[in-house]
Protein backbone atom coordinates (compact mmCIF):
# COMPACT_ATOMS: atom_id res chain seq x y z
CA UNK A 1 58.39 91.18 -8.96
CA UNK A 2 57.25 87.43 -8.19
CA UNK A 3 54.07 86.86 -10.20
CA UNK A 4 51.52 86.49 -7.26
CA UNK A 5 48.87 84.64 -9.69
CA UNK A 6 51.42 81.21 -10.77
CA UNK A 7 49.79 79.46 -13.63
CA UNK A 8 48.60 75.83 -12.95
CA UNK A 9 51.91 73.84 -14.41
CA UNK A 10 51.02 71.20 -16.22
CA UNK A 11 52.81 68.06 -14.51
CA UNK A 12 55.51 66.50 -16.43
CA UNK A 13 56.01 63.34 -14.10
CA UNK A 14 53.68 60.66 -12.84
CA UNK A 15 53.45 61.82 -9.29
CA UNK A 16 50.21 62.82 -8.20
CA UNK A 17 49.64 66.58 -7.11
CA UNK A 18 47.93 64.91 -4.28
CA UNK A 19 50.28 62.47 -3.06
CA UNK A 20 50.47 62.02 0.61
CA UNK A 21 46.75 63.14 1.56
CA UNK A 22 45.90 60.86 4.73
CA UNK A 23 43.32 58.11 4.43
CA UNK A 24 40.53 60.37 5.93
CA UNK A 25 40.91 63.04 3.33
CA UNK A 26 37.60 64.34 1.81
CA UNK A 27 37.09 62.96 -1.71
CA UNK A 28 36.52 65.17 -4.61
CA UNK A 29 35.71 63.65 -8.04
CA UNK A 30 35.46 65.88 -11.13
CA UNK A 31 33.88 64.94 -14.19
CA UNK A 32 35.74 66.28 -17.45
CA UNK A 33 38.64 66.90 -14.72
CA UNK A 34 41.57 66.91 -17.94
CA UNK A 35 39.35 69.90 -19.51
CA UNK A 36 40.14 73.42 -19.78
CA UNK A 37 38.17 74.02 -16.48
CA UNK A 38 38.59 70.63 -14.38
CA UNK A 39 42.29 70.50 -14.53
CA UNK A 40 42.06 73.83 -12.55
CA UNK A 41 39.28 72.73 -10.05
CA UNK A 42 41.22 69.70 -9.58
CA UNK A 43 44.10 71.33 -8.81
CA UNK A 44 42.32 73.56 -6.06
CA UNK A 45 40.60 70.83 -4.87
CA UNK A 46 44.19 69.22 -4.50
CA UNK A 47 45.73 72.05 -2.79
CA UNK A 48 43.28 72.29 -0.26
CA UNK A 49 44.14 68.55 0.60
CA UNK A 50 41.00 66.82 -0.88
CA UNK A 51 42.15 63.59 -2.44
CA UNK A 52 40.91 63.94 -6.30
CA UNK A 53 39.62 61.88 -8.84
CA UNK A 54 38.98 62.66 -12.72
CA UNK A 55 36.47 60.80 -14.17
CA UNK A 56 36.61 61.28 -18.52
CA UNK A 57 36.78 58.11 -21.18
CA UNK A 58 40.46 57.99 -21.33
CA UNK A 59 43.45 59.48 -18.97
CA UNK A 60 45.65 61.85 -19.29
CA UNK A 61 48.17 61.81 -16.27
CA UNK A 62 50.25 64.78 -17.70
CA UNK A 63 47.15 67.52 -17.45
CA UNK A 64 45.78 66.02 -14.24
CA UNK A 65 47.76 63.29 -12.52
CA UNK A 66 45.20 62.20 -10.06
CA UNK A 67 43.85 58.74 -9.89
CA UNK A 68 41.18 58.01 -12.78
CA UNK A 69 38.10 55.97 -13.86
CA UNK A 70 37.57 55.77 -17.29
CA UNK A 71 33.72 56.58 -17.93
CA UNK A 72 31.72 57.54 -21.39
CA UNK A 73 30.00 60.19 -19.42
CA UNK A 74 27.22 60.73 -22.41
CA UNK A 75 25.95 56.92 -21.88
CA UNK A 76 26.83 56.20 -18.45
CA UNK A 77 23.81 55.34 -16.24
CA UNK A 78 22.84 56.09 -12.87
CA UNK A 79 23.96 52.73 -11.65
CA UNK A 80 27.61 53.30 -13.48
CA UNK A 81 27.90 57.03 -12.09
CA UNK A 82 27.03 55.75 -8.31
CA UNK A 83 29.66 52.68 -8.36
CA UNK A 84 32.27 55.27 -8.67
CA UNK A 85 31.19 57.90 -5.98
CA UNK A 86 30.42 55.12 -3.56
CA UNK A 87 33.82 53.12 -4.64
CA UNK A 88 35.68 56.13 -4.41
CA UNK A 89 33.46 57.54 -1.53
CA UNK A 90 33.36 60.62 -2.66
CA UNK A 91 32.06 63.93 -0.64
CA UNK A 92 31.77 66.06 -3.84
CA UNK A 93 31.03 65.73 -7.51
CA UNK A 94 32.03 68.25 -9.87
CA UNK A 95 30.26 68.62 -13.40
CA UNK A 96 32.91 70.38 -14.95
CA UNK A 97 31.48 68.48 -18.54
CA UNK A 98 30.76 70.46 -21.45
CA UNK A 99 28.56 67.95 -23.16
CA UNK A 100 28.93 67.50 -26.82
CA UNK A 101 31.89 70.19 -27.52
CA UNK A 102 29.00 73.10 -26.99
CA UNK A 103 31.55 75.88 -26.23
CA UNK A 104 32.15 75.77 -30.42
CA UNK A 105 30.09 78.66 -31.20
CA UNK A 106 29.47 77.43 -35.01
CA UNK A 107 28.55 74.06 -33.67
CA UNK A 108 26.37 75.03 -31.06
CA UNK A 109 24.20 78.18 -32.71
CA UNK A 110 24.00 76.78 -36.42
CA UNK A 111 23.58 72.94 -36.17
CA UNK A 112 20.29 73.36 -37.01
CA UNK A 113 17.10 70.28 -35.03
CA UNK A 114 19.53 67.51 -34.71
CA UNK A 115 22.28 69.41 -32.94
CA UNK A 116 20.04 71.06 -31.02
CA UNK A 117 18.33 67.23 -29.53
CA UNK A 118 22.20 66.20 -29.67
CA UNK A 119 23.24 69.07 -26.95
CA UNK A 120 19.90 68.91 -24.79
CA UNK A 121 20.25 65.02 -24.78
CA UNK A 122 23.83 65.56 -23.65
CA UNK A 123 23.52 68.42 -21.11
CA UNK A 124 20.36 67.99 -19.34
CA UNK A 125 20.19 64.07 -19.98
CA UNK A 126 23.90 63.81 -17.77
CA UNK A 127 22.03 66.00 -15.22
CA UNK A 128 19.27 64.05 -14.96
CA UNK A 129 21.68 60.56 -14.17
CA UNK A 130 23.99 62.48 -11.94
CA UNK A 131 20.96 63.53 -9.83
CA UNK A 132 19.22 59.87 -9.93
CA UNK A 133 23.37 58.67 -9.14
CA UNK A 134 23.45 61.27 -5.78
CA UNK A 135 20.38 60.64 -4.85
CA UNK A 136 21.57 57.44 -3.35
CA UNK A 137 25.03 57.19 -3.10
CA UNK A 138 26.16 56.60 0.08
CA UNK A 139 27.97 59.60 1.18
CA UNK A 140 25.38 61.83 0.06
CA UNK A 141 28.13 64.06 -1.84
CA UNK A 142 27.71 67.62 -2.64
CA UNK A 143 26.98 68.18 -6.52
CA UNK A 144 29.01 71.61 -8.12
CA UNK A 145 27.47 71.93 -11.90
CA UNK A 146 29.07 73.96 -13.93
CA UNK A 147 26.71 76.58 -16.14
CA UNK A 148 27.25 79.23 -18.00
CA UNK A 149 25.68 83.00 -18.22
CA UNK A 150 24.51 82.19 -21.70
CA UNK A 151 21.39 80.33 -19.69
CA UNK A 152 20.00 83.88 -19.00
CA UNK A 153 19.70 85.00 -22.75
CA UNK A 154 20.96 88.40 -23.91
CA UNK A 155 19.74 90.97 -21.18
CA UNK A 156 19.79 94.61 -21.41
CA UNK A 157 22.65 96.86 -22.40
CA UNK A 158 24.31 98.37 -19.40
CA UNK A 159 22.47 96.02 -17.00
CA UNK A 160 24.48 93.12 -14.93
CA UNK A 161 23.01 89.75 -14.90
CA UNK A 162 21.78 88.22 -11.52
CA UNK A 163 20.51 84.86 -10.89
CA UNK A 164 17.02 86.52 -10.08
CA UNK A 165 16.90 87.20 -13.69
CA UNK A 166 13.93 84.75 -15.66
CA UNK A 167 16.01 82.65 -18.61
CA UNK A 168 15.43 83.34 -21.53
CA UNK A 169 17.89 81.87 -23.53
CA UNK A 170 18.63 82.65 -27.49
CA UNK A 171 20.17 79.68 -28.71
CA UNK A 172 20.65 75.69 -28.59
CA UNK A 173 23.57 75.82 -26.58
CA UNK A 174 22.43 77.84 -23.43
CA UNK A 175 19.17 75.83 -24.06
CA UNK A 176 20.71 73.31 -23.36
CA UNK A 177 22.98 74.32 -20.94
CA UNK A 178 19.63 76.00 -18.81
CA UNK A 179 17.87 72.71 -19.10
CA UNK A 180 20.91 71.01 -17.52
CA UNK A 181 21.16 73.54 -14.77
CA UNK A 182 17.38 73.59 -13.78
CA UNK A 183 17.62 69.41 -13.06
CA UNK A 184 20.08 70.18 -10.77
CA UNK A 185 19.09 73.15 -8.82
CA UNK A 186 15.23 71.26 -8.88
CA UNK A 187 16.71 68.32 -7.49
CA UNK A 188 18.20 70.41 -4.84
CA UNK A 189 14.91 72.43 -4.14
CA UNK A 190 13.12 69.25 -3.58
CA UNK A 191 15.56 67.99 -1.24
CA UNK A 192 16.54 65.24 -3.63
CA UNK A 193 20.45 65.96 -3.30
CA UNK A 194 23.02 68.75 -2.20
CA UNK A 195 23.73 70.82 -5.29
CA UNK A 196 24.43 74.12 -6.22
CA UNK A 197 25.18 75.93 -9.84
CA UNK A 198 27.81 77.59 -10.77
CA UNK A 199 27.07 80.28 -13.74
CA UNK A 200 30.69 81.22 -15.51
CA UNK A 201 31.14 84.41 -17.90
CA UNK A 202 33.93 83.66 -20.69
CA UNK A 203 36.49 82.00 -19.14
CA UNK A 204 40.41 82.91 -19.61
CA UNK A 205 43.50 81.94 -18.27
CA UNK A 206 46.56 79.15 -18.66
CA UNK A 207 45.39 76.66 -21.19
CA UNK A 208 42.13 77.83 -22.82
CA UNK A 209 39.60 75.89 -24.55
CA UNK A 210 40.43 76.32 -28.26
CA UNK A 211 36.70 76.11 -29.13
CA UNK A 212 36.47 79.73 -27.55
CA UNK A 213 38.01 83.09 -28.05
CA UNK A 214 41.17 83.06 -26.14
CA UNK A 215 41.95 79.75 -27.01
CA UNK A 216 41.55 80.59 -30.75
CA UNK A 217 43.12 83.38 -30.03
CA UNK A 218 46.80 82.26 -28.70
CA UNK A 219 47.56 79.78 -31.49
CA UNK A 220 47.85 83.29 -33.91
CA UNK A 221 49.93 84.67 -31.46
CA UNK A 222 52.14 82.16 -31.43
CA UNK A 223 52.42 81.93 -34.90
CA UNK A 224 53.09 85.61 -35.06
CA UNK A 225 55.31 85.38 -32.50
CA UNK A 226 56.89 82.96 -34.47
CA UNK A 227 56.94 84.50 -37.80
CA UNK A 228 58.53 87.71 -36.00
CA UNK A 229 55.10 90.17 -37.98
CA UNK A 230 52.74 91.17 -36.30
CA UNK A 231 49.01 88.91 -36.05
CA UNK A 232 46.12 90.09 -38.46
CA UNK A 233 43.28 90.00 -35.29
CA UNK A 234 39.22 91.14 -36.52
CA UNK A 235 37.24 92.37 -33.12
CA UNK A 236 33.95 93.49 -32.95
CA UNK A 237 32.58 96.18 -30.82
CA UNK A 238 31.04 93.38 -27.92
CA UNK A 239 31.88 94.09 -24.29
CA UNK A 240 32.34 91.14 -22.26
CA UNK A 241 32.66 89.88 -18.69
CA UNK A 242 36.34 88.06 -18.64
CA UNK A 243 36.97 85.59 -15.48
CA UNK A 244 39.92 83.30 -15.22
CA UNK A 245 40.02 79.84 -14.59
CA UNK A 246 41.80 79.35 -11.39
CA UNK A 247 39.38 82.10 -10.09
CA UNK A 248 36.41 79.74 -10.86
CA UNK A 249 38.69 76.60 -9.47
CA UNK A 250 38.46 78.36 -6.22
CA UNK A 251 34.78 79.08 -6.32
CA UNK A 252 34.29 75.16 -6.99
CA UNK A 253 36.21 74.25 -3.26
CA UNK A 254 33.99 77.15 -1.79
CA UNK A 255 31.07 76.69 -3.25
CA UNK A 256 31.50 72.65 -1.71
CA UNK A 257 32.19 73.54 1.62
CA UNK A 258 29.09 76.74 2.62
CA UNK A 259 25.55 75.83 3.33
CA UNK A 260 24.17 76.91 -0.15
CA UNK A 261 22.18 73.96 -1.49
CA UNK A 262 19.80 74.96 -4.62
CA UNK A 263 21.52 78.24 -5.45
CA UNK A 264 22.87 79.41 -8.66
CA UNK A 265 25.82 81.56 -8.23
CA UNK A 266 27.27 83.92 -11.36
CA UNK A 267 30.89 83.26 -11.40
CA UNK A 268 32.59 86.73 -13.28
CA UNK A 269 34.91 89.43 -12.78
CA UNK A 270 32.09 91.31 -12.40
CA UNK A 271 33.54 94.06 -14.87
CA UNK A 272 32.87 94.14 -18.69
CA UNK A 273 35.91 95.10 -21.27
CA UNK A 274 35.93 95.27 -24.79
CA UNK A 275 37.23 92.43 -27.32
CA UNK A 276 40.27 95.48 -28.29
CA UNK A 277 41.19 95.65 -24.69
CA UNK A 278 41.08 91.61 -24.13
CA UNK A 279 43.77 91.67 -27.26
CA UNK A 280 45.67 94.47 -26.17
CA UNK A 281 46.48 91.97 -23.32
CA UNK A 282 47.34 89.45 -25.22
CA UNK A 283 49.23 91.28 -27.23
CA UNK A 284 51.56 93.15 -24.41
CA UNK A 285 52.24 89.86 -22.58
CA UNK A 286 53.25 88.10 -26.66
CA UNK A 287 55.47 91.35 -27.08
CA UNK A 288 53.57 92.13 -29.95
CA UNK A 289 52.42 95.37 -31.78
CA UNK A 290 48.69 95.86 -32.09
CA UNK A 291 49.21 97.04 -35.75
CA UNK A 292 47.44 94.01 -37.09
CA UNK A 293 44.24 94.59 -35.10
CA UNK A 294 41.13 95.71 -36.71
CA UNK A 295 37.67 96.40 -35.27
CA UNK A 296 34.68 95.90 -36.99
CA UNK A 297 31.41 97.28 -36.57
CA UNK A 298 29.54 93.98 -38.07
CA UNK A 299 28.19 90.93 -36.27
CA UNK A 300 30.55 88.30 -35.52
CA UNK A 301 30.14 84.63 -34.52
CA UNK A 302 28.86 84.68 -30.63
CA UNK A 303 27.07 82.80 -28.41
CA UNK A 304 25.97 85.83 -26.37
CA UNK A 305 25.13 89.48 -26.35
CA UNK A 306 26.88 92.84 -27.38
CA UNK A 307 27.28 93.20 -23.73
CA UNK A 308 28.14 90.91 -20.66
CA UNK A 309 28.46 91.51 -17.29
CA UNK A 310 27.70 89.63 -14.50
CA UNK A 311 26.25 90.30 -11.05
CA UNK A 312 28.65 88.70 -8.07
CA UNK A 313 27.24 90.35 -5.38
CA UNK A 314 25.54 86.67 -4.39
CA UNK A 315 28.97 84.68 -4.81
CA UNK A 316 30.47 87.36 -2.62
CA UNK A 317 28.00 87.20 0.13
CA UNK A 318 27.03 83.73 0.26
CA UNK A 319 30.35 81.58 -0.54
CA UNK A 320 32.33 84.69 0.64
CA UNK A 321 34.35 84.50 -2.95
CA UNK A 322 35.69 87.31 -5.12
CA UNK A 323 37.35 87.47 -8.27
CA UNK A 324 41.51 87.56 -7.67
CA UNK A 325 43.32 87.53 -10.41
CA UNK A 326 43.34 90.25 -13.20
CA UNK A 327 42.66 90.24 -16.81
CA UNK A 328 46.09 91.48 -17.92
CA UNK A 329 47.74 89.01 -15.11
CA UNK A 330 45.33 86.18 -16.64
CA UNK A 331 46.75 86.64 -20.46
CA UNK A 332 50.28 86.46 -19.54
CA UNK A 333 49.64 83.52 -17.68
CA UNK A 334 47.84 82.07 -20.86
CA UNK A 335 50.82 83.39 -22.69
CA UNK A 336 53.44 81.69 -20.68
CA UNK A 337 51.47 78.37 -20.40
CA UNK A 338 51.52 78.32 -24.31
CA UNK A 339 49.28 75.76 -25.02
CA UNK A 340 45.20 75.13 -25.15
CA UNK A 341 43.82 72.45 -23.05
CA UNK A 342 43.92 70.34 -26.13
C-alpha cells in the first residue's frame, strides 16, 4: 500500500521546488528555513505555490533549494530584517528560529545566569526586531512565530494544555521562548503588525533535530541497525504529546492565510503516548527487537513535565487544521529519511 504521508525528500539537484511560480505569486520568507522545522514549512509553503525564501547565515541548496539571503539573524537589525521583506516583498514571515541551539535540553536547563541572558537575548531580542522590521515594511506581511508548549510550564497530570492557560514556565529555555512569544502576540494586540503564534509539542518526523529525542534517538538505531544487535535504549515513565513536522508545515500555510491576528494556537496530536511506545515505533519501522529497551522509574534530562498533552480544539476551529499523519507513520518516515537535519 502507497504510503499516503511521503516524507519531504531532501533535493539532490539545484532546481528549486518552486520553480515556475508566476511573477504574482505570494512571497513567503522563512527564517531558519534549512532547520529541522523550516525545510518542512518551506516545502508547504512551496507546494501551495508561494514563491519561498530562506533567510539563515549561510545556504544550503540541498535541504531547501529556494532562493536565499544570507543573514546573522542574532545581530541583524530592524533596518537589515525590513530590506529583505520589502526587497523580496514578502506577504509572510516565518520565525521558524530556534535562537541559540535552545532545543539542547542540557544547554538550555543547566547553563546556569549567562545562558539564561544568552537565550532571552536571543529569543525575545529577534522578536522584538522582527516586530519593529513588520511594523513598516511595505507589504505589511503576516508574522507565523514559532513557540513551543514548554512556555506554559508543567501543568497538571491528566489535564491538556490550552492557550487560556497563565505561563508559568520552569526553566530558561521556555523563559525564553514565552518572552519571545508575548512580543509578538503584544505587537499583534496593539495593532502593531499581523502575527499569530504557533505553540508546537515535541516534534517528530523525516529529519529530526538531533538536539531532541528522536533525533538522538535514530543515530542508535542506525548504528544498531548497522551492527545487526539490538540498541541498548533507557526511557522513563513521561507521557508526551508527539506531532510531526509536515503536520506543523501545514499549520504554518493555514495559520497565514485565516483572519487570526494575536492568537496563540497549540500545534499537537492532541494525544499523549509514552517514551516505550514512541520507541516501539522506532523500533518496528528499524526492524529491530525491543530487547535492548529499559524503562526507568528515575528522572531523566527534560525540558518539560511527566505528562504532555496539548489542547487543539482552537487550531481546529479557528485555522480549520487537524493533526494528519500518525505517530507510527511519522517514525518510519524518520526511519526512511535516515538522517537528522544536521
Amino acid at each position: 500500500m502507497k504510503n499516503p504521508w511521503p516524507p519531504v525528500p531532501e533535493p539532490r539537484c539545484a532546481e528549486p521546488v518552486a520553480a515556475g511560480v508566476s511573477d504574482s505569486a505570494p512571497t513567503a520568507v522563512v527564517l531558519g528555513g534549512t532547520g529541522c522545522i523550516g525545510r518542512h514549512i518551506c516545502a508547504a509553503f512551496a507546494r501551495q505555490g508561494y514563491r519561498v525564501v530562506t533567510v539563515t547565515r549561510r545556504p544550503a541548496p540541498r535541504v531547501a533549494p529556494h532562493p536565499h539571503r544570507r543573514l546573522d539573524l542574532e545581530t541583524a537589525q530592524p533596518a537589515a530584517l525590513r530590506a529583505v521583506f520589502d526587497d523580496e516583498r514578502a506577504d509572510v514571515v516565518v520565525n521558524a528560529t530556534d535562537m541559540a541551539g535552545a532545543t539542547d535540553a542540557t544547554g538550555a536547563a543547566d547553563g546556569g545566569e549567562a545562558r539564561a541572558a544568552e537565550l532571552l537575548d536571543a529569543n525575545e531580542g529577534l522578536a522584538r526586531r522582527l516586530v519593529e522590521a513588520l511594523s513598516g515594511a511595505a507589504r505589511g506581511p503576516r508574522l507565523i512565530h514559532i513557540g513551543t508548549i514548554h512556555e506554559y510550564g508543567p501543568g497538571e497530570s491528566g489535564v491538556p494544555l490550552h492557550e487560556d492557560i497563565e505561563p508559568a514556565p520552569a526553566n530558561a529555555y521556555a523563559r525564553a521562548k514565552l518572552a519571545g512569544s508575548q512580543v509578538v502576540l503584544d505587537a499583534a494586540r496593539a495593532g502593531a503588525v499581523s502575527a499569530v503564534v504557533l505553540r508546537l509539542v515535541n516534534t517528530c518526523g523525516p529529519y529530526p533535530t538531533p538536539a531532541g529525542f528522536a533525533g538522538k534517538l535514530l543515530p542508535v538505531l542506525l548504528a544498531a541497525a548497522a551492527a545487526d544487535e539490538p540498541p541498548s535504549i533507557t526511557v522513563g515513565g513521561a507521557m508526551r504529546d508527539w506531532i510531526d513536522v509536515r503536520d506543523v508545515a501545514e499549520a504554518a500555510v493555514l495559520a497565514a492565510r485565516r483572519p487570526v491576528d494575536g492568537h496563540a494556537f497549540n500545534i499537537g496530536s492532541g494525544v499523549c503516548v509514552s517514551m516505550r511506545e514512541l520507541v516501539g515505533h522506532a523500533l518496528a519501522a528499524a526492524g529491530l527487537p525491543d530487547s535492548g529497551v529499559r524503562e526507568t522509574a528515575g528522572p531523566l534530562r527534560s525540558l518539560g513535565a511527566d505528562w504532555i498533552q496539548a489542547d487543539i480544539g482552537r487550531a481546529r476551529a479557528l485555522l480549520g487544521w487537524s493533526p494528519a499523519i500518525p505517530l507510527k507513520q511519522s517514525m518510519r518516515d524518520m526511519w526512511d529519511a535516515g538522517e537528522t537535519s544536521r
